[in-house]
C-alpha atoms as a PDB file:
ATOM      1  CA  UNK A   1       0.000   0.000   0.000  1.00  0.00           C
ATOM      2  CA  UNK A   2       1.203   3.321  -0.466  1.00  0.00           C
ATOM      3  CA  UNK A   3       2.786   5.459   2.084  1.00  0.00           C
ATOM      4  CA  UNK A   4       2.706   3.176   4.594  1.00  0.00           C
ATOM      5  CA  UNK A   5       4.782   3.910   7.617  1.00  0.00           C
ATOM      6  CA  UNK A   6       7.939   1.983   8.141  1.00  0.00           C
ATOM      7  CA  UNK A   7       7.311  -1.573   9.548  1.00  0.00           C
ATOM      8  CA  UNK A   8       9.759  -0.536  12.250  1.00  0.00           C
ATOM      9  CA  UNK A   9      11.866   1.840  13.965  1.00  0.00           C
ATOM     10  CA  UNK A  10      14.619  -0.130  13.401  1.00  0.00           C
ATOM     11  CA  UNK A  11      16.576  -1.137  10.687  1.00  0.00           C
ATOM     12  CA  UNK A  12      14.941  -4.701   8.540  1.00  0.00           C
ATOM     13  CA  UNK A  13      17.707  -6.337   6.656  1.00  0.00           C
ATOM     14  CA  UNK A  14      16.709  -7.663   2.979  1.00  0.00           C
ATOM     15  CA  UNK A  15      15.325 -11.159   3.085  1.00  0.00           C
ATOM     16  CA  UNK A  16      18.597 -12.430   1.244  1.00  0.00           C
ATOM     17  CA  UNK A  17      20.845 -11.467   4.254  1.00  0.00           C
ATOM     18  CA  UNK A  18      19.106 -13.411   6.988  1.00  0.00           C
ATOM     19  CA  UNK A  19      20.560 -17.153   7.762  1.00  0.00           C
ATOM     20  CA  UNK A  20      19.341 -19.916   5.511  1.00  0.00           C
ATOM     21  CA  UNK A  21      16.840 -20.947   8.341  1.00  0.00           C
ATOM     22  CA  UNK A  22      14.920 -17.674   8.203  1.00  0.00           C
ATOM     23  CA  UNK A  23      14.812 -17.503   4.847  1.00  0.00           C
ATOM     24  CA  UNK A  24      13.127 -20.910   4.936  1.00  0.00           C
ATOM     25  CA  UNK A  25      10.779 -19.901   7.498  1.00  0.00           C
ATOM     26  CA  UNK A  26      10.021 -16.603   5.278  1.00  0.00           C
ATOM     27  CA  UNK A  27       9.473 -18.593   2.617  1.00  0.00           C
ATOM     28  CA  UNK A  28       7.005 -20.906   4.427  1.00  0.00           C
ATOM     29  CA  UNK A  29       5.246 -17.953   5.946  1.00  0.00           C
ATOM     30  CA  UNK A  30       4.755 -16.655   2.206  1.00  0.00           C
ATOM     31  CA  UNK A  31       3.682 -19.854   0.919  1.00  0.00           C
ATOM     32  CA  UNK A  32       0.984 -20.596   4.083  1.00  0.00           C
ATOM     33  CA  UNK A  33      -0.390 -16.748   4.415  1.00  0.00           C
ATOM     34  CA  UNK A  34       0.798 -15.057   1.140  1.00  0.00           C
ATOM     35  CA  UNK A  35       3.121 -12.896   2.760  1.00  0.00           C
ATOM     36  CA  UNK A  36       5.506 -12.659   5.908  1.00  0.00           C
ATOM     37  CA  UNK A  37       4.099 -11.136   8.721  1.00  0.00           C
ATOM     38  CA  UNK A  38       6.128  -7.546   9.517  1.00  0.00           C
ATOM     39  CA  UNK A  39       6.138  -8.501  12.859  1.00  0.00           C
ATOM     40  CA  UNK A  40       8.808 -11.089  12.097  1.00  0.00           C
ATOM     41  CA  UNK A  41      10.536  -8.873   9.711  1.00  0.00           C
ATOM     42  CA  UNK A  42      10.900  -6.142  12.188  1.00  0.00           C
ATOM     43  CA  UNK A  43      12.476  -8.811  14.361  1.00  0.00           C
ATOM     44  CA  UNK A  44      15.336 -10.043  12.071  1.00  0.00           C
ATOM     45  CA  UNK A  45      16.832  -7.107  13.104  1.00  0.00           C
ATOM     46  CA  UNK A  46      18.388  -9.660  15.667  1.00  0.00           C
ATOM     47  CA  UNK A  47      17.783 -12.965  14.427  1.00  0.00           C
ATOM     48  CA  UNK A  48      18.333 -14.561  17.837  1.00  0.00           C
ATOM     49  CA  UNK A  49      15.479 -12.601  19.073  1.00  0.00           C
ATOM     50  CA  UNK A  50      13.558 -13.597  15.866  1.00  0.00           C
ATOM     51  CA  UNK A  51      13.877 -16.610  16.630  1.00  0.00           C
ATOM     52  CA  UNK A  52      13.057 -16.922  20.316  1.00  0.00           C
ATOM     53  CA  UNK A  53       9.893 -14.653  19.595  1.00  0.00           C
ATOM     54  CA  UNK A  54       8.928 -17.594  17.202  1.00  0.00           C
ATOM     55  CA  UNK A  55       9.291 -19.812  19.551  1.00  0.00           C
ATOM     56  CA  UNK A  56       7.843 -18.057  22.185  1.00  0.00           C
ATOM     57  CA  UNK A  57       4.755 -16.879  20.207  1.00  0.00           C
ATOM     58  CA  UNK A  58       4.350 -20.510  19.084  1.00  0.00           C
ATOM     59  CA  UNK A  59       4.115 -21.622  23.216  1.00  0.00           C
ATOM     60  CA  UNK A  60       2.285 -18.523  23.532  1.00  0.00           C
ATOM     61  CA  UNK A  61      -0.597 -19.153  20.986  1.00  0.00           C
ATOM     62  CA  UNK A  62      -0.570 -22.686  20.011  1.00  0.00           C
ATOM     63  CA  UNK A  63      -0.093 -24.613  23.910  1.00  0.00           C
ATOM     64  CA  UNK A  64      -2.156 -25.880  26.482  1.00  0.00           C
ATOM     65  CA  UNK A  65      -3.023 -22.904  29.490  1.00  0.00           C
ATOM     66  CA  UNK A  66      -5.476 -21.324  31.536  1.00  0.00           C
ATOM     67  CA  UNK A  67      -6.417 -19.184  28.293  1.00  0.00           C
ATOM     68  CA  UNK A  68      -8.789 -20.843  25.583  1.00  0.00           C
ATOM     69  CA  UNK A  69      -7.332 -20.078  22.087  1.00  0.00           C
ATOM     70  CA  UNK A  70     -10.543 -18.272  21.310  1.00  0.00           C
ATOM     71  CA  UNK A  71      -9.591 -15.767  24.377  1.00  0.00           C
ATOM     72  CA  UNK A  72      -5.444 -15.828  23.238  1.00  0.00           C
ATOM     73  CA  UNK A  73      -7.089 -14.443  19.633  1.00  0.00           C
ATOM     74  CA  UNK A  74      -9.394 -11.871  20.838  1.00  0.00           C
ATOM     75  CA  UNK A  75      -6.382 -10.134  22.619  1.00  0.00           C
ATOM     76  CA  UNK A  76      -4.842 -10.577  19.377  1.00  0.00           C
ATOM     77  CA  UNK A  77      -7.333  -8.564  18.058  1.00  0.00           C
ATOM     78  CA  UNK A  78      -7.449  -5.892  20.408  1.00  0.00           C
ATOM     79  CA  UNK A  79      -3.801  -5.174  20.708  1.00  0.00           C
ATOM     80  CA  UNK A  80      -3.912  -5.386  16.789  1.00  0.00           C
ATOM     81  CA  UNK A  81      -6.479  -2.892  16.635  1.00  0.00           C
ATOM     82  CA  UNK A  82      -4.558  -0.424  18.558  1.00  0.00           C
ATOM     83  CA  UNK A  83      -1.267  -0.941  16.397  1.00  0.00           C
ATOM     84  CA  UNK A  84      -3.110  -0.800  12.892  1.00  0.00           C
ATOM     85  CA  UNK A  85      -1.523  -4.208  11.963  1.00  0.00           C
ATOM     86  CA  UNK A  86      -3.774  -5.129   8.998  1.00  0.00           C
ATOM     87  CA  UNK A  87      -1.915  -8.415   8.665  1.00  0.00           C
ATOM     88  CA  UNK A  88      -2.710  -9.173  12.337  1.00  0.00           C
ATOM     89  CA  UNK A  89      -6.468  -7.948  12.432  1.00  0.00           C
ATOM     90  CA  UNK A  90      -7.635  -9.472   9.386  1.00  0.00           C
ATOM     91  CA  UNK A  91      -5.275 -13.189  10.738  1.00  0.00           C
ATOM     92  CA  UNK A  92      -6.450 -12.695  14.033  1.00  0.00           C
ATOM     93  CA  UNK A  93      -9.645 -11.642  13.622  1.00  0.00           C
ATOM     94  CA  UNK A  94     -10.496 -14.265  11.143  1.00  0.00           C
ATOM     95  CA  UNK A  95      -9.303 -16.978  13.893  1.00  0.00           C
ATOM     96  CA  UNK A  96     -12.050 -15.025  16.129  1.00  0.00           C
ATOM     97  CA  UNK A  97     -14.846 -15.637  13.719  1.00  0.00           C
ATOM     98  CA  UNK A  98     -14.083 -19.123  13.106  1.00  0.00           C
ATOM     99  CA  UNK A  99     -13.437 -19.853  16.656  1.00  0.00           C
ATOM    100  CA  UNK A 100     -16.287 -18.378  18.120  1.00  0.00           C
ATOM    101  CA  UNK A 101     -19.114 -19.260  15.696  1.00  0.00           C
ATOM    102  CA  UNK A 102     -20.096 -15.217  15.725  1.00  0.00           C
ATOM    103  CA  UNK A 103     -18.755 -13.678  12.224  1.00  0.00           C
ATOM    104  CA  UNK A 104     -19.330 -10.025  14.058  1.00  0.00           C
ATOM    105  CA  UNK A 105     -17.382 -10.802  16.654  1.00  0.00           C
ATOM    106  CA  UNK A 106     -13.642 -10.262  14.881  1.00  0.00           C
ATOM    107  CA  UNK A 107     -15.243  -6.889  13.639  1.00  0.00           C
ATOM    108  CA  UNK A 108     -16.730  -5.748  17.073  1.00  0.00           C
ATOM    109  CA  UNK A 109     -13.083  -6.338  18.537  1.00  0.00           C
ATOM    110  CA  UNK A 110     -11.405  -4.562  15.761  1.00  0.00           C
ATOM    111  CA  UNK A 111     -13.442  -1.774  16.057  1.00  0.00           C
ATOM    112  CA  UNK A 112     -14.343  -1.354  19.863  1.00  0.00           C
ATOM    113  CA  UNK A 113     -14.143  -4.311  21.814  1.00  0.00           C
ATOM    114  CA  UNK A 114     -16.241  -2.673  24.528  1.00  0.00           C
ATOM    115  CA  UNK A 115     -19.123  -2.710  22.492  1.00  0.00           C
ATOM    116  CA  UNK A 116     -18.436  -6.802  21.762  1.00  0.00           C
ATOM    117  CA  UNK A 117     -21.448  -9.178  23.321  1.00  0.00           C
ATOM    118  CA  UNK A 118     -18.477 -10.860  25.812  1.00  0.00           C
ATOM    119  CA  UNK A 119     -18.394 -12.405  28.925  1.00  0.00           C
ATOM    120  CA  UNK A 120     -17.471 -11.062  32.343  1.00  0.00           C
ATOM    121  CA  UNK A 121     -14.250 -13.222  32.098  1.00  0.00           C
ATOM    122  CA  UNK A 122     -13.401 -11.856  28.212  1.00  0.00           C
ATOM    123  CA  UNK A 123     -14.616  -8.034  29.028  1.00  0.00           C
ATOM    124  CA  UNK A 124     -12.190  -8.119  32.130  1.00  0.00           C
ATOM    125  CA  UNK A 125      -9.040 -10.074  30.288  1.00  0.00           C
ATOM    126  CA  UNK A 126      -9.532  -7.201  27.564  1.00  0.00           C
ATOM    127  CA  UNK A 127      -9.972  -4.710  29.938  1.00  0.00           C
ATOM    128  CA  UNK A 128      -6.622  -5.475  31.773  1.00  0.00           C
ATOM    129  CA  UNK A 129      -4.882  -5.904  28.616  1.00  0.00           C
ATOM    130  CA  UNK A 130      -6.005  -2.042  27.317  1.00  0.00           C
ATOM    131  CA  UNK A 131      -4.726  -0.929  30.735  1.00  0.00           C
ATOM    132  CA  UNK A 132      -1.091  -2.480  30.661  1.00  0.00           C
ATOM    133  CA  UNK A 133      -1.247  -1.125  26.793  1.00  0.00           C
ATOM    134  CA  UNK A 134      -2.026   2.269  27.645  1.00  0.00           C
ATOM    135  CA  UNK A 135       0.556   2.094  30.639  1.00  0.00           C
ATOM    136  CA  UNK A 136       3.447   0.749  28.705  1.00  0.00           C
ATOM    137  CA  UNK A 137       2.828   3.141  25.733  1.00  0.00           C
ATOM    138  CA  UNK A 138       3.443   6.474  28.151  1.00  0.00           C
ATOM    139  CA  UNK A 139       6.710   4.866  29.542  1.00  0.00           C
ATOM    140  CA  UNK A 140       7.776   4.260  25.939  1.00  0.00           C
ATOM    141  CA  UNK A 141       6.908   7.989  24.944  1.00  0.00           C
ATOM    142  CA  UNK A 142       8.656   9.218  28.520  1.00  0.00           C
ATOM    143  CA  UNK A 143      11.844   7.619  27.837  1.00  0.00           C
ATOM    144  CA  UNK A 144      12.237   8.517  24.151  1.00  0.00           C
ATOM    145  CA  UNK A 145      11.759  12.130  25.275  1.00  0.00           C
ATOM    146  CA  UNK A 146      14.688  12.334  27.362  1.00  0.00           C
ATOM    147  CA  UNK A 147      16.683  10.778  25.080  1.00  0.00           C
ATOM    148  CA  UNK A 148      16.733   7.642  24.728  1.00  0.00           C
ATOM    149  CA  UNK A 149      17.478   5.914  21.326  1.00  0.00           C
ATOM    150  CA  UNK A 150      15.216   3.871  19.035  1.00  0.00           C
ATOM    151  CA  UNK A 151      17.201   0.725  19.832  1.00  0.00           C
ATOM    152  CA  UNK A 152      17.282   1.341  23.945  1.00  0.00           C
ATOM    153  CA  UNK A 153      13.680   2.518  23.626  1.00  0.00           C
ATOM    154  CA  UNK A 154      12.928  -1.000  21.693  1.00  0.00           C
ATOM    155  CA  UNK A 155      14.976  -2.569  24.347  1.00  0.00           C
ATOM    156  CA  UNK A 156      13.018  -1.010  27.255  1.00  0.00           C
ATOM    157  CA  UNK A 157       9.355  -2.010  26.076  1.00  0.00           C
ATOM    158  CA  UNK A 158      11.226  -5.488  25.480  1.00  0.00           C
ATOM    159  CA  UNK A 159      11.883  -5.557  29.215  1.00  0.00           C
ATOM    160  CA  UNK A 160       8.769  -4.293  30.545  1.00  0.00           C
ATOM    161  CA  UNK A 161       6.865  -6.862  28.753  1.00  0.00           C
ATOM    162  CA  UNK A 162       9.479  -9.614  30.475  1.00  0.00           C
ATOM    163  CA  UNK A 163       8.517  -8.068  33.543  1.00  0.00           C
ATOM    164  CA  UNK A 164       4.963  -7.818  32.941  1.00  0.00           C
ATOM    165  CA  UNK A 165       5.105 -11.241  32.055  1.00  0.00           C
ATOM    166  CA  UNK A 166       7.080 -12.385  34.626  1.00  0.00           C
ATOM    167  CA  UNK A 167       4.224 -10.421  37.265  1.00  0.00           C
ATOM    168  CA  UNK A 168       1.364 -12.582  35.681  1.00  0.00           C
ATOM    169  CA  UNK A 169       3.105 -15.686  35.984  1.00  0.00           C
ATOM    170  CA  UNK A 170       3.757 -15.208  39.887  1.00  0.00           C
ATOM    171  CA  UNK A 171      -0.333 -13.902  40.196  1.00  0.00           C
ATOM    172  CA  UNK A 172       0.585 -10.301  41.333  1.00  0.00           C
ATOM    173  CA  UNK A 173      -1.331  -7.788  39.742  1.00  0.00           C
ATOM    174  CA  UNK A 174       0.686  -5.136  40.139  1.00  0.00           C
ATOM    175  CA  UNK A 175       1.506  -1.702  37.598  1.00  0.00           C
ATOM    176  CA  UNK A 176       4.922  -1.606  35.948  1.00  0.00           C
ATOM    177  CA  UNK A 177       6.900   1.095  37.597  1.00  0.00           C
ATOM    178  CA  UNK A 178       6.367   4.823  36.853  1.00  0.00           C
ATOM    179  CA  UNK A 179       9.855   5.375  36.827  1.00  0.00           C
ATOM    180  CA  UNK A 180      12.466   5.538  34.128  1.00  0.00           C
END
């Protein structure tokens, strides 16, 4: 599409640079979906972290836990919708549809999950997701404007969602720092 914003911050090396594994697994994501996702392009950046995100996403989205997979892709959804990945949304959202039986569901999500017929349990896990979003996304804006670089300010959000992470796994429920 034209003038679409870069994919990343970051510099994304040509396909033909990455190791011969990622190029396979580009190739395999164009074959399956008809394109490769930008989220793993703006990763080979560092293609150790490309693939551990792989790996983790794959743990993430496609193992047993406490989350259905209907519930893993309506956050999909709704963090999509706030980034304006049209790759993820229409991906993500599709999963929705066909996972919940309710074709307007993917849409309601995209546009304002609030509005969504969900459960207590969904409105609450969506709820707490928006929160940590909107939380993370003023820390990110704080530290780039006292200086920090794109790569330390990718780094940062990197850790805070380790962290974040790291708090849900142990059950506390507590905010992210304020502090920089």
């Amino acid at each position: 599409m034209a003038n679409e914003p870069p994919i990343s911050a970051l510099p994304v090396p040509d396909e033909g640079e990455l190791d011969p594994d990622l190029q396979k697994y580009f190739a395999i994501c164009r074959e399956k979906l008809g394109l490769v996702p930008n989220v793993l392009k703006a990763y080979s950046f560092r293609p150790e972290r490309l693939r551990r995100f792989i790996d983790s996403y794959n743990e993430i989205m496609l193992s047993d836990g406490p989350l259905s997979k209907l519930e893993r892709e309506m956050i999909a959804v709704v963090v999509s919708a706030y980034n304006r990945c049209t790759y993820c949304l229409v991906a993500h959202g599709q999963a929705v549809r066909a996972l919940s039986g309710q074709p307007e569901l993917g849409e309601m999500l995209v546009m304002n999950y609030r509005a969504a017929p969900l459960d207590a349990r969904q409105r609450d896990l969506l709820d707490r997701i928006e929160a940590d979003r909107a939380h993370i996304k003023g820390l990110l804006h704080r530290a780039m404007q006292i200086g920090q670089s794109e790569e330390g300010t990718c780094h940062l959000s990197q850790n805070l969602l380790v962290r974040r992470v790291g708090q849900r796994a142990q059950g506390r429920e507590t905010a992210i720092g304020d502090d920089l």
